[in-house]
C-alpha atoms as a PDB file:
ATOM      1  CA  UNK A   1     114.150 152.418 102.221  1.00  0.00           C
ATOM      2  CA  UNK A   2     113.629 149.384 104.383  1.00  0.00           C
ATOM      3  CA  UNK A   3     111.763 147.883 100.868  1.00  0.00           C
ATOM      4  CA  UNK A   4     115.217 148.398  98.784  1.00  0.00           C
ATOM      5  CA  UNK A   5     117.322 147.061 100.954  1.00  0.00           C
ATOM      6  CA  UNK A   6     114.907 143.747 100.913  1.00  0.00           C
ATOM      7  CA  UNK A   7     115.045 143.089  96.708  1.00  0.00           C
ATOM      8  CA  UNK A   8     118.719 144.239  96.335  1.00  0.00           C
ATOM      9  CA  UNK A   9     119.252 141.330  99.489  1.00  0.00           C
ATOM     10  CA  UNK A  10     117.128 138.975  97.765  1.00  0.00           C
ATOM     11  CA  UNK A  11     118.513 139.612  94.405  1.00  0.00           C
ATOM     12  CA  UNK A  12     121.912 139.480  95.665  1.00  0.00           C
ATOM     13  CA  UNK A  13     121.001 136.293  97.246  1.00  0.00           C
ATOM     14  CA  UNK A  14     118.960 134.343  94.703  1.00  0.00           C
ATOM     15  CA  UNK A  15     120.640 130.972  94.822  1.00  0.00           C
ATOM     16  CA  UNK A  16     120.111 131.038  99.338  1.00  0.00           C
ATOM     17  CA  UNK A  17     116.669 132.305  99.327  1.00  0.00           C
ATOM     18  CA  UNK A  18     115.553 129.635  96.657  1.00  0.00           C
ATOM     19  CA  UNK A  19     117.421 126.932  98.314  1.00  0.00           C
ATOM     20  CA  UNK A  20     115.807 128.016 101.689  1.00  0.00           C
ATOM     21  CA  UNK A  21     112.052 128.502 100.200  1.00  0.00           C
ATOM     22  CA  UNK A  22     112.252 124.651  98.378  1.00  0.00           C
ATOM     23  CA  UNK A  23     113.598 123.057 101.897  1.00  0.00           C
ATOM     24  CA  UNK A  24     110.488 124.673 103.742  1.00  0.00           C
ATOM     25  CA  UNK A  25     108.187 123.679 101.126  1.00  0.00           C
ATOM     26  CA  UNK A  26     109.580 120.389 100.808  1.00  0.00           C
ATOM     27  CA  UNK A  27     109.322 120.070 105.099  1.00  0.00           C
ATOM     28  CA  UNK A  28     105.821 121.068 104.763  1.00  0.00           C
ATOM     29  CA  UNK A  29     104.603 118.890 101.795  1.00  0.00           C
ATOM     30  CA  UNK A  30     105.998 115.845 103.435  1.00  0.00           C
ATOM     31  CA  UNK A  31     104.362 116.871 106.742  1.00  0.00           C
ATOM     32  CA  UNK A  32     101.261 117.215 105.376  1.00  0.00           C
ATOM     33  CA  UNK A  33     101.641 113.825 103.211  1.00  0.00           C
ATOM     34  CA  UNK A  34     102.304 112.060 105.918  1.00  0.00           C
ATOM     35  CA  UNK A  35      99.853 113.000 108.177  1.00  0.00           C
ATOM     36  CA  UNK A  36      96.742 112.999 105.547  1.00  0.00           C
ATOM     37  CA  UNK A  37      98.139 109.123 104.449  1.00  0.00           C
ATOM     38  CA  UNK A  38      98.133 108.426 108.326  1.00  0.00           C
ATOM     39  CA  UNK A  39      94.560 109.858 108.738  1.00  0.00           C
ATOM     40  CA  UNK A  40      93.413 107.971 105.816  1.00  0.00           C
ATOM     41  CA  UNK A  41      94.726 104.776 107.108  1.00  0.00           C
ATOM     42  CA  UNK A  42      92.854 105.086 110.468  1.00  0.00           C
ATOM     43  CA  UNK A  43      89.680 105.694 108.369  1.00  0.00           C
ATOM     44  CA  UNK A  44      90.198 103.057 106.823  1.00  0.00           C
ATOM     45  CA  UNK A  45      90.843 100.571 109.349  1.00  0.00           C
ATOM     46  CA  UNK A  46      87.665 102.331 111.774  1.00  0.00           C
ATOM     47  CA  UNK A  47      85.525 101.511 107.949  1.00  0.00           C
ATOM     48  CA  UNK A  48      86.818  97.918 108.042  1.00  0.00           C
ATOM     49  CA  UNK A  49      86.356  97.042 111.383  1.00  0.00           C
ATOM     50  CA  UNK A  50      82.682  98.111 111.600  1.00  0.00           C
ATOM     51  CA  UNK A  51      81.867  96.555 108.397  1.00  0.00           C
ATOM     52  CA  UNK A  52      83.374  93.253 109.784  1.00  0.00           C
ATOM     53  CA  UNK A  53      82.159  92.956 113.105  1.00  0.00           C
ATOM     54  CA  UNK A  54      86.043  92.491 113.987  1.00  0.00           C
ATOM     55  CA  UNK A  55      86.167  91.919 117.958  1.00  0.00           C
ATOM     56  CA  UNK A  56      87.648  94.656 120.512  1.00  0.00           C
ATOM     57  CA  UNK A  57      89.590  92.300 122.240  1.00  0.00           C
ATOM     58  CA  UNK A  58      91.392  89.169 121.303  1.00  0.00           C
ATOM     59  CA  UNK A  59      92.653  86.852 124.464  1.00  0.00           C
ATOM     60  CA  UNK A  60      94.910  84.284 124.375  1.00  0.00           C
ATOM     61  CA  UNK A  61      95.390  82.092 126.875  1.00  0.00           C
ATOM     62  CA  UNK A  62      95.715  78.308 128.639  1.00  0.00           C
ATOM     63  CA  UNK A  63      94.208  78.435 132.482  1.00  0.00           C
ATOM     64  CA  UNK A  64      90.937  80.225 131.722  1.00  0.00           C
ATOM     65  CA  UNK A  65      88.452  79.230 134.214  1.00  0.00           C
ATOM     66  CA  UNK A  66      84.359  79.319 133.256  1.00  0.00           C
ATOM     67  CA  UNK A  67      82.875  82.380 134.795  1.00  0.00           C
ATOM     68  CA  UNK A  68      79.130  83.294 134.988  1.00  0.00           C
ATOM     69  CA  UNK A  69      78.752  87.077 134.180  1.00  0.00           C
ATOM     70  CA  UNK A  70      75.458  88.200 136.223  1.00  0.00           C
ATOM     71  CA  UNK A  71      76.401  91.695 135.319  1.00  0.00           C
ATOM     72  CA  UNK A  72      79.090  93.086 133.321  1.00  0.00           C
ATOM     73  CA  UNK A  73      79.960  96.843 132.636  1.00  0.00           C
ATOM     74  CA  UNK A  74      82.476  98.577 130.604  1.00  0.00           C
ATOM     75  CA  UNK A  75      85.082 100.807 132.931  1.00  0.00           C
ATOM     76  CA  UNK A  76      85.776 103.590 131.151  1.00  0.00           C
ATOM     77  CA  UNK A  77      89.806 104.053 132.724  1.00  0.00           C
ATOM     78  CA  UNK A  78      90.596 100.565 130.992  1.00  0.00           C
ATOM     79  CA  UNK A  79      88.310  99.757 128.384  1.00  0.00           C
ATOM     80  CA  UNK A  80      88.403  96.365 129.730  1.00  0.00           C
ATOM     81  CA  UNK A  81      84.806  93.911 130.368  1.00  0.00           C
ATOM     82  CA  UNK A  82      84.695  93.411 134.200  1.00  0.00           C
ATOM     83  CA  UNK A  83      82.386  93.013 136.911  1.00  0.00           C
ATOM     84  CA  UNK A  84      83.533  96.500 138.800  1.00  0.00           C
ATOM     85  CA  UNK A  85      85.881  98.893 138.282  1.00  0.00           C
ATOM     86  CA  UNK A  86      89.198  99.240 140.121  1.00  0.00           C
END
C-alpha cells in the first residue's frame, strides 16, 4: 500500500523529485571536488617542501642580537626553536 502511494507520488511529481535529486548530487560532487583538489594541494606542497629543503621558519627582522645556542629544543605547544619552554 505504503509502496503505491510512493511511485504514483513520484510519478506525479517527476519534474520536483528530479530537480531535488540533481541539486543533492550537484552539492555532493562539488563537496567532494573541492575537498580531493584541497587534499591534493597539501600533498603537493608537503612533496615540494621536502624535496627542497624549504625552511620551517622564515624571520624578518632589524634588532637581532647574536645569541650562542648551548642547547636548543623544539617545544611542542609552539613549534618555535627556544632554549625552554614557557
Amino acid at each position: 500500500m505504503l509502496y503505491k502511494k510512493l511511485i504514483r507520488d513520484l510519478s506525479d511529481h517527476k519534474l520536483q523529485f528530479m530537480a531535488v535529486f540533481l541539486m543533492v548530487f550537484l552539492a555532493v560532487f562539488i563537496y567532494v571536488g573541492v575537498g580531493s583538489e584541497a587534499y591534493g594541494f597539501d600533498q603537493e606542497v608537503q612533496s615540494y617542501y621536502n624535496e627542497t629543503n624549504m625552511a620551517n621558519v622564515w624571520l624578518y627582522g632589524d634588532n637581532f642580537k647574536v645569541i650562542r645556542w648551548t642547547r636548543s629544543i623544539i617545544c611542542p605547544q609552539s613549534r618555535v626553536w627556544s632554549v625552554s619552554c614557557p
